[in-house]
PDB file of N, CA and C in Angstrom:
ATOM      1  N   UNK A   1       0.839  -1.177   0.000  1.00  0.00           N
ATOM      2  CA  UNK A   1       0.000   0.000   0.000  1.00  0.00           C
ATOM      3  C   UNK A   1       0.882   1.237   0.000  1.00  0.00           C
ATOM      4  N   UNK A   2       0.883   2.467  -0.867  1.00  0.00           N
ATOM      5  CA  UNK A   2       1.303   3.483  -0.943  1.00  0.00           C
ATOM      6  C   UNK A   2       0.265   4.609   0.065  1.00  0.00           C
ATOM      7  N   UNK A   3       1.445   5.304   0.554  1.00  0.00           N
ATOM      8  CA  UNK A   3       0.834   6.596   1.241  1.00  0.00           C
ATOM      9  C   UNK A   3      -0.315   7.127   0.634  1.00  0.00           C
ATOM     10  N   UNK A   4      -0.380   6.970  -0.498  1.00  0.00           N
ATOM     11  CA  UNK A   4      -1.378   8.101  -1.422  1.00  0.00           C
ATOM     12  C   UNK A   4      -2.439   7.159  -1.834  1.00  0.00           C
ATOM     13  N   UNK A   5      -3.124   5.827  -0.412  1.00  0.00           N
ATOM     14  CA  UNK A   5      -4.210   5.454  -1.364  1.00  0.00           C
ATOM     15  C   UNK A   5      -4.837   5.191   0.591  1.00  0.00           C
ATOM     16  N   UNK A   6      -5.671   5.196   0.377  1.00  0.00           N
ATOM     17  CA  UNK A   6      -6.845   5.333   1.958  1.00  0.00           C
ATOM     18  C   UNK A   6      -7.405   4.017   1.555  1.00  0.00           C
ATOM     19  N   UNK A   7      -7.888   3.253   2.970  1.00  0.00           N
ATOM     20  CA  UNK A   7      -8.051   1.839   3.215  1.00  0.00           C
ATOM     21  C   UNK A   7      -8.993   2.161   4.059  1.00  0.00           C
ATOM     22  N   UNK A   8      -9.784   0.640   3.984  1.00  0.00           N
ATOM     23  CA  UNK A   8     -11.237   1.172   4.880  1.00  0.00           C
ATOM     24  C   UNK A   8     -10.741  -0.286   5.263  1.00  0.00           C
ATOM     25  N   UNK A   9     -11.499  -0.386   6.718  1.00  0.00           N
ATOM     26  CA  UNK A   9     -11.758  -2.115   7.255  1.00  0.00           C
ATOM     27  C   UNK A   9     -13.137  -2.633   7.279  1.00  0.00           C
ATOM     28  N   UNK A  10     -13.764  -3.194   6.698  1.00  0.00           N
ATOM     29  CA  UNK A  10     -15.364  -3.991   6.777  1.00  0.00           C
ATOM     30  C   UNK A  10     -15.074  -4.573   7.789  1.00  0.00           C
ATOM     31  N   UNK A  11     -16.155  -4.979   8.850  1.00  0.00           N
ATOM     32  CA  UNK A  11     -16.019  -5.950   9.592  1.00  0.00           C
ATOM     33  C   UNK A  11     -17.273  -6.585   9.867  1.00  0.00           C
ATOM     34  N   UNK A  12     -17.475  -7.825   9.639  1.00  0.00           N
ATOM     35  CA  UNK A  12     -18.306  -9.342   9.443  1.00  0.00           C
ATOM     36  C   UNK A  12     -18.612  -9.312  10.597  1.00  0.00           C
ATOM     37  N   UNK A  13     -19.941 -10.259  10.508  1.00  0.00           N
ATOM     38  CA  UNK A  13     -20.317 -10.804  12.218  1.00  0.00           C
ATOM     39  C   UNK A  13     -20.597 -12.165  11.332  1.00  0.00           C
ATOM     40  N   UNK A  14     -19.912 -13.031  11.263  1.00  0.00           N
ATOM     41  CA  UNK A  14     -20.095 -14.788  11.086  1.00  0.00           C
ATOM     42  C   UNK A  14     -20.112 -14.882   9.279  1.00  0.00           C
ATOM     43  N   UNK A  15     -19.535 -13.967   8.603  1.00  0.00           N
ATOM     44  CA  UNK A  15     -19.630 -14.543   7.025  1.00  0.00           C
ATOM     45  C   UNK A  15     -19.263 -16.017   6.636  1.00  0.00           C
ATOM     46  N   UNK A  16     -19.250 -16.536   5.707  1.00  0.00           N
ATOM     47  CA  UNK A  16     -19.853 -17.848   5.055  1.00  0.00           C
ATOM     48  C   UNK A  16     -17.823 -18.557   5.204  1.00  0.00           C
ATOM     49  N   UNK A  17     -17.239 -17.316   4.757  1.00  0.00           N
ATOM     50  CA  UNK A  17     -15.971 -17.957   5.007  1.00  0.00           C
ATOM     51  C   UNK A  17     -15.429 -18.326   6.242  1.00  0.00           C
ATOM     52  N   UNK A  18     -15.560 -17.768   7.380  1.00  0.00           N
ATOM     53  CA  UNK A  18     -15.843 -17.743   8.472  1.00  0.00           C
ATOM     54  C   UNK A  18     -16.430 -17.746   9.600  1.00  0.00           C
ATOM     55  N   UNK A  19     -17.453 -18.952   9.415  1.00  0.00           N
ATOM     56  CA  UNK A  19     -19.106 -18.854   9.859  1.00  0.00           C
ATOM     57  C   UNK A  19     -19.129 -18.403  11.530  1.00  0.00           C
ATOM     58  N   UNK A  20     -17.846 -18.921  12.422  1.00  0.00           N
ATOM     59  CA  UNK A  20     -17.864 -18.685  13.478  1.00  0.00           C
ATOM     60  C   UNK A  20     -17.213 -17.577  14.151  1.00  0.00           C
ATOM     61  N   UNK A  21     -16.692 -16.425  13.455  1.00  0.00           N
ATOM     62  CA  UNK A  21     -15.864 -15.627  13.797  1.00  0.00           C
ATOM     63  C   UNK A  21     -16.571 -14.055  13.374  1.00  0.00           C
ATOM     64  N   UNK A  22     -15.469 -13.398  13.596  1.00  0.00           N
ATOM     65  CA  UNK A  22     -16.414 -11.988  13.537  1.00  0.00           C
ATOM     66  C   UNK A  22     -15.016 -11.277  12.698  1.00  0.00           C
ATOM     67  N   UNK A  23     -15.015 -11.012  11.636  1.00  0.00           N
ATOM     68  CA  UNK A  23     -13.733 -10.442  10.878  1.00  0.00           C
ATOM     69  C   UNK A  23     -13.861  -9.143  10.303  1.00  0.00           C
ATOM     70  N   UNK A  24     -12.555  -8.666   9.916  1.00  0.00           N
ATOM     71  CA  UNK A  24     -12.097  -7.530   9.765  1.00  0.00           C
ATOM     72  C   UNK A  24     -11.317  -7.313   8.524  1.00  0.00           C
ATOM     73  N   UNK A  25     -11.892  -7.033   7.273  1.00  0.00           N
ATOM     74  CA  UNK A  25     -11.055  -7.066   5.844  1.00  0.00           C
ATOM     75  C   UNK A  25     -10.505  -5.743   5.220  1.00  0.00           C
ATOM     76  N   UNK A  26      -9.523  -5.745   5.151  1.00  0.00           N
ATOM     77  CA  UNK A  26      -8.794  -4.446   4.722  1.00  0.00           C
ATOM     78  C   UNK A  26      -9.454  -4.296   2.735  1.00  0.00           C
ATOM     79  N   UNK A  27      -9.910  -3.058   2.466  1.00  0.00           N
ATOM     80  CA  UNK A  27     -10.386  -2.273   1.412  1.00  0.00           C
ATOM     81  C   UNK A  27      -9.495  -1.519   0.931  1.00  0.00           C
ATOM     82  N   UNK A  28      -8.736  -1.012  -0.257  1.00  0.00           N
ATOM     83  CA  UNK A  28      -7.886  -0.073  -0.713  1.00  0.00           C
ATOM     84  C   UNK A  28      -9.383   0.868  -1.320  1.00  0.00           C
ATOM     85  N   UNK A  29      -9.669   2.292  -1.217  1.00  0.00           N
ATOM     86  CA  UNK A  29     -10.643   2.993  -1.827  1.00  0.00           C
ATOM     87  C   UNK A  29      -9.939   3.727  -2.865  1.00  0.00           C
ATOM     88  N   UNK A  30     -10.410   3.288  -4.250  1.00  0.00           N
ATOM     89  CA  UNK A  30     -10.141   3.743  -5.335  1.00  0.00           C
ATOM     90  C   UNK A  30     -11.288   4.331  -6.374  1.00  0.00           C
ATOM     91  N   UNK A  31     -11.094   4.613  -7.462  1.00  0.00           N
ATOM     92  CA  UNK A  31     -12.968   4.454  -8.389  1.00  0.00           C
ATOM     93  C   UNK A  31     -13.805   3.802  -7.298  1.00  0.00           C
ATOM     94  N   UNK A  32     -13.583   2.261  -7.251  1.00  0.00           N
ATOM     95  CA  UNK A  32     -14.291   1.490  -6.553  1.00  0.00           C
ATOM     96  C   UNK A  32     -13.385   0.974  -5.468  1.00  0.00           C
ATOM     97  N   UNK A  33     -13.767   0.494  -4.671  1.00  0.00           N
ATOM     98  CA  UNK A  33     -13.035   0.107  -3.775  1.00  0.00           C
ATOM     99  C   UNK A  33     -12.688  -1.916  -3.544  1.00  0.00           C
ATOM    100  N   UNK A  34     -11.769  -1.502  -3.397  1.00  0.00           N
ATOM    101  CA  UNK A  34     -11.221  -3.071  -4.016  1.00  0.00           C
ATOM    102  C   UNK A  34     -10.343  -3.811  -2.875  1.00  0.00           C
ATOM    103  N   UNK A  35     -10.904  -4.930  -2.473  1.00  0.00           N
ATOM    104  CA  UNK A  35     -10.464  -6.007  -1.678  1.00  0.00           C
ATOM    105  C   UNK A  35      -8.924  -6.612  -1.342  1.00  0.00           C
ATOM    106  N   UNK A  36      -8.200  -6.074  -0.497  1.00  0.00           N
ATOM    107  CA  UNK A  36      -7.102  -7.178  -0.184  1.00  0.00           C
ATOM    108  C   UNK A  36      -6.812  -8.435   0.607  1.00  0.00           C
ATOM    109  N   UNK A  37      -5.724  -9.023   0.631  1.00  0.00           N
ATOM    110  CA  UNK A  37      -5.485 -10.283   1.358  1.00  0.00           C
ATOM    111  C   UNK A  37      -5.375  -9.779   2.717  1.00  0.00           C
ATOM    112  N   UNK A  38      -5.842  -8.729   3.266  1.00  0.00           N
ATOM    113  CA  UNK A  38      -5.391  -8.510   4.965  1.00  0.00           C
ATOM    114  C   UNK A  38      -6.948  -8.814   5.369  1.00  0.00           C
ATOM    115  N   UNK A  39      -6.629  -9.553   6.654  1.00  0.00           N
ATOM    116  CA  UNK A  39      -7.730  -9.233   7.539  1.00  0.00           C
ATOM    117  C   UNK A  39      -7.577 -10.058   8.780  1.00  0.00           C
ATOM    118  N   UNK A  40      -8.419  -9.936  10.039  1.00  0.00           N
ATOM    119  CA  UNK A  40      -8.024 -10.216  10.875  1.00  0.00           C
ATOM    120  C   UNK A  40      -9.448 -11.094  11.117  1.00  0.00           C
ATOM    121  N   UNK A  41      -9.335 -12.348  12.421  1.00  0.00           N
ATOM    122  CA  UNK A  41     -10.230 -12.614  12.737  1.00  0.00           C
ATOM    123  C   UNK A  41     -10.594 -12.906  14.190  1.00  0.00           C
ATOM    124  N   UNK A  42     -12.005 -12.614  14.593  1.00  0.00           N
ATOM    125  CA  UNK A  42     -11.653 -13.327  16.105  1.00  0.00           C
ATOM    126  C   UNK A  42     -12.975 -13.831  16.813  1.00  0.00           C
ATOM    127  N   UNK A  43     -13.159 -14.148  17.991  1.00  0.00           N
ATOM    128  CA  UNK A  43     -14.499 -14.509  18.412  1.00  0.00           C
ATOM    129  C   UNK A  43     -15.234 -13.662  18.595  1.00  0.00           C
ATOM    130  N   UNK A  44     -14.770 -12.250  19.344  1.00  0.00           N
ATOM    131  CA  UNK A  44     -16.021 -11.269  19.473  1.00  0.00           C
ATOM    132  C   UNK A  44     -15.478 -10.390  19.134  1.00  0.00           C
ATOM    133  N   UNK A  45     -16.235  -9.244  18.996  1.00  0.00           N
ATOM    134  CA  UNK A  45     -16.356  -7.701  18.236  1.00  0.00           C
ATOM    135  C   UNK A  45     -15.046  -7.105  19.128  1.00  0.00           C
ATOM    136  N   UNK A  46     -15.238  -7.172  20.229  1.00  0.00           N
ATOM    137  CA  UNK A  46     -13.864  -6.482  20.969  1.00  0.00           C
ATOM    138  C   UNK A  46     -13.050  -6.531  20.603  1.00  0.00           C
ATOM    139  N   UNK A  47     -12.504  -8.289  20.360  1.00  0.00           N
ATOM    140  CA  UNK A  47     -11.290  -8.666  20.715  1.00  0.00           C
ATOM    141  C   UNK A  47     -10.820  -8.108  19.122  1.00  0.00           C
ATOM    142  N   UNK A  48     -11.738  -8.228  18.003  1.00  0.00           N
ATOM    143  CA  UNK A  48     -11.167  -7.455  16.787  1.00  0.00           C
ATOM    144  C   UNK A  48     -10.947  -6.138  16.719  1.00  0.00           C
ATOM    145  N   UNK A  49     -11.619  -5.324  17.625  1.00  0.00           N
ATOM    146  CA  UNK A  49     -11.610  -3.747  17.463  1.00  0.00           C
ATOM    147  C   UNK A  49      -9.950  -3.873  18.063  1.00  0.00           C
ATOM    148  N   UNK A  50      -9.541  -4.259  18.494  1.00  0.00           N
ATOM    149  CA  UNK A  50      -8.061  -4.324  19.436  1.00  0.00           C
ATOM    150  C   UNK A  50      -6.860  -4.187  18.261  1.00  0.00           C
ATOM    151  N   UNK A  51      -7.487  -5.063  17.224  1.00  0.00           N
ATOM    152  CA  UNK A  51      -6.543  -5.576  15.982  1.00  0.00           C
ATOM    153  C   UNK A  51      -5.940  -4.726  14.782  1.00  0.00           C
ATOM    154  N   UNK A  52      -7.032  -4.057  14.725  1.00  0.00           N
ATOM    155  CA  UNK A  52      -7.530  -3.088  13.992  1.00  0.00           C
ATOM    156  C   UNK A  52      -6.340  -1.254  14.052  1.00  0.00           C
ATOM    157  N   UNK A  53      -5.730  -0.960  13.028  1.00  0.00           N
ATOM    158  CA  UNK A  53      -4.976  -0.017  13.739  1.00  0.00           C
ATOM    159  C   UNK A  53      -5.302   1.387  14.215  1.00  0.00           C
ATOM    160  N   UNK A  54      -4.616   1.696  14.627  1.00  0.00           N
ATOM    161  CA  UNK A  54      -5.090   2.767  15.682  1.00  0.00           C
ATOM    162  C   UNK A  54      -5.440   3.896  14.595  1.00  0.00           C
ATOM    163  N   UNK A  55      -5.932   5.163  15.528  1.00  0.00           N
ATOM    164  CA  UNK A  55      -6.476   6.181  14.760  1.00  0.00           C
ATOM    165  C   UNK A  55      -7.851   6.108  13.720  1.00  0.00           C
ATOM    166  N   UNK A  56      -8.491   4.379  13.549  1.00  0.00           N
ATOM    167  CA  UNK A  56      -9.540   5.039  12.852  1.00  0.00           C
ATOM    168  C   UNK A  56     -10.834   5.294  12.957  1.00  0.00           C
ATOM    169  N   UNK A  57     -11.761   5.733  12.455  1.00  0.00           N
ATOM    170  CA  UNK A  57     -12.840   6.299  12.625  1.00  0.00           C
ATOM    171  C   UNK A  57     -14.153   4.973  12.642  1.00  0.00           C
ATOM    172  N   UNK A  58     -14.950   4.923  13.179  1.00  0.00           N
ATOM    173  CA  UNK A  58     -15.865   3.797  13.056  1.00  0.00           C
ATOM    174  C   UNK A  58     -17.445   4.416  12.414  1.00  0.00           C
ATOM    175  N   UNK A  59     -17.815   3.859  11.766  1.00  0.00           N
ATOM    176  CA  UNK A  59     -18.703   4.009  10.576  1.00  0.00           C
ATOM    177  C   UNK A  59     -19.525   2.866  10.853  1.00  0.00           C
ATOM    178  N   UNK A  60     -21.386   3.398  11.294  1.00  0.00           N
ATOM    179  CA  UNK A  60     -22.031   1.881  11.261  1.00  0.00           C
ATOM    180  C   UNK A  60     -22.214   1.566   9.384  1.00  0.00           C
ATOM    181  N   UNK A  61     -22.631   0.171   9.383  1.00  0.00           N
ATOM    182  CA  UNK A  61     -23.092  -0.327   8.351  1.00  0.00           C
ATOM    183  C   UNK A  61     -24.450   0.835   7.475  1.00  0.00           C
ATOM    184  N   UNK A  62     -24.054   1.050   6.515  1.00  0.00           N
ATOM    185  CA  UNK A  62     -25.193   1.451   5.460  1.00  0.00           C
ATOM    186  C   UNK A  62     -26.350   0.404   4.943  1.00  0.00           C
ATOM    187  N   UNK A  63     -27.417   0.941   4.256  1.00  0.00           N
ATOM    188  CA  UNK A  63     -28.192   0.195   3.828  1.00  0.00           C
ATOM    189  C   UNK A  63     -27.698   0.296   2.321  1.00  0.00           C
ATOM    190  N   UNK A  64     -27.968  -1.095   2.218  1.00  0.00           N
ATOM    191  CA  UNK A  64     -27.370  -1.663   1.038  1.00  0.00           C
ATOM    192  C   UNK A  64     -26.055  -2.267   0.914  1.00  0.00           C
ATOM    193  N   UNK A  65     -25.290  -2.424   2.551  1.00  0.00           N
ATOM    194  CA  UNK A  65     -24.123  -3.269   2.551  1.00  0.00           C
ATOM    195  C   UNK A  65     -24.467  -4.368   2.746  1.00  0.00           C
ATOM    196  N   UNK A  66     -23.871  -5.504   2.626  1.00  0.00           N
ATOM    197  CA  UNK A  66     -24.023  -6.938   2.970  1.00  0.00           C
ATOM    198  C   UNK A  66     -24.483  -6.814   4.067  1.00  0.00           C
ATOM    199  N   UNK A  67     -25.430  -8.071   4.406  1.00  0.00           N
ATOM    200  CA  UNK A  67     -26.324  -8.006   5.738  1.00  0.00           C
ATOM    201  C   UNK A  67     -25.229  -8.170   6.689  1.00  0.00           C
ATOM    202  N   UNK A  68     -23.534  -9.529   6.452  1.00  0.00           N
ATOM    203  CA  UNK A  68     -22.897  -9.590   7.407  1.00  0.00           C
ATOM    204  C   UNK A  68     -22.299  -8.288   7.974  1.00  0.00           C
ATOM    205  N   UNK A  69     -22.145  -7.152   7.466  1.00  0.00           N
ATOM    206  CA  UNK A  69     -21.046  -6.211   7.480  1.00  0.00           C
ATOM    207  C   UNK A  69     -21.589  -5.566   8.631  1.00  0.00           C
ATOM    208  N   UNK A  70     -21.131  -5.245   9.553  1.00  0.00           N
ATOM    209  CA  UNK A  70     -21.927  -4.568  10.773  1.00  0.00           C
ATOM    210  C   UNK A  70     -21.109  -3.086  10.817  1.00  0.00           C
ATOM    211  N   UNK A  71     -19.820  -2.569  10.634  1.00  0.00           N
ATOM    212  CA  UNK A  71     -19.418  -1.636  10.944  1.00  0.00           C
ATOM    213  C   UNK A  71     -17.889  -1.318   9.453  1.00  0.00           C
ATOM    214  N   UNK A  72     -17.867   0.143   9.926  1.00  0.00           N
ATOM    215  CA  UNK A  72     -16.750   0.295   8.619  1.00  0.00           C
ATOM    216  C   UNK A  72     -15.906   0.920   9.302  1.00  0.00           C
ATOM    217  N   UNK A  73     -14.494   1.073   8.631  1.00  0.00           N
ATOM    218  CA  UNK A  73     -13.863   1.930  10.086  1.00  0.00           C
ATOM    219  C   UNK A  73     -12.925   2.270   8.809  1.00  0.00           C
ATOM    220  N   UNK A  74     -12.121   3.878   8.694  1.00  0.00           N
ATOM    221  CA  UNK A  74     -11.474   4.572   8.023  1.00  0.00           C
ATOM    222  C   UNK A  74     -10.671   5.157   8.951  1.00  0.00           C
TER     223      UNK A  74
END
């Protein structure tokens, strides 16, 4: 990731890849915003907010995000 591109984190409550966990997927925001290999996972919402790096902003879920997606964080 270059300085000059902003990343968002989605974070899941039990998605299909991870039916039992609650995860955290790193976003590069571009035109569209496009998916990388980072993410974190864990049993509850806490223990992921911990993971997650410091400084960012928390954003609830919009309508029209995936039903798993509960929160966005920039």
């Amino acid at each position: 990731m270059t300085q000059e591109q902003l990343s968002m984190w989605a974070i899941y409550k039990k998605p299909k890849d991870y039916p039992q966990s609650f995860v955290a997927r790193r976003w590069v925001v571009a035109a569209q915003p496009v998916p990388t290999k980072d993410l974190f996972c864990a049993d509850n919402l806490e223990s992921l907010g911990v993971m997650l790096p410091a400084g960012l902003i928390r954003m609830p879920a919009k309508p029209g995000d995936v039903s798993v997606i509960i929160q966005t964080w920039m």
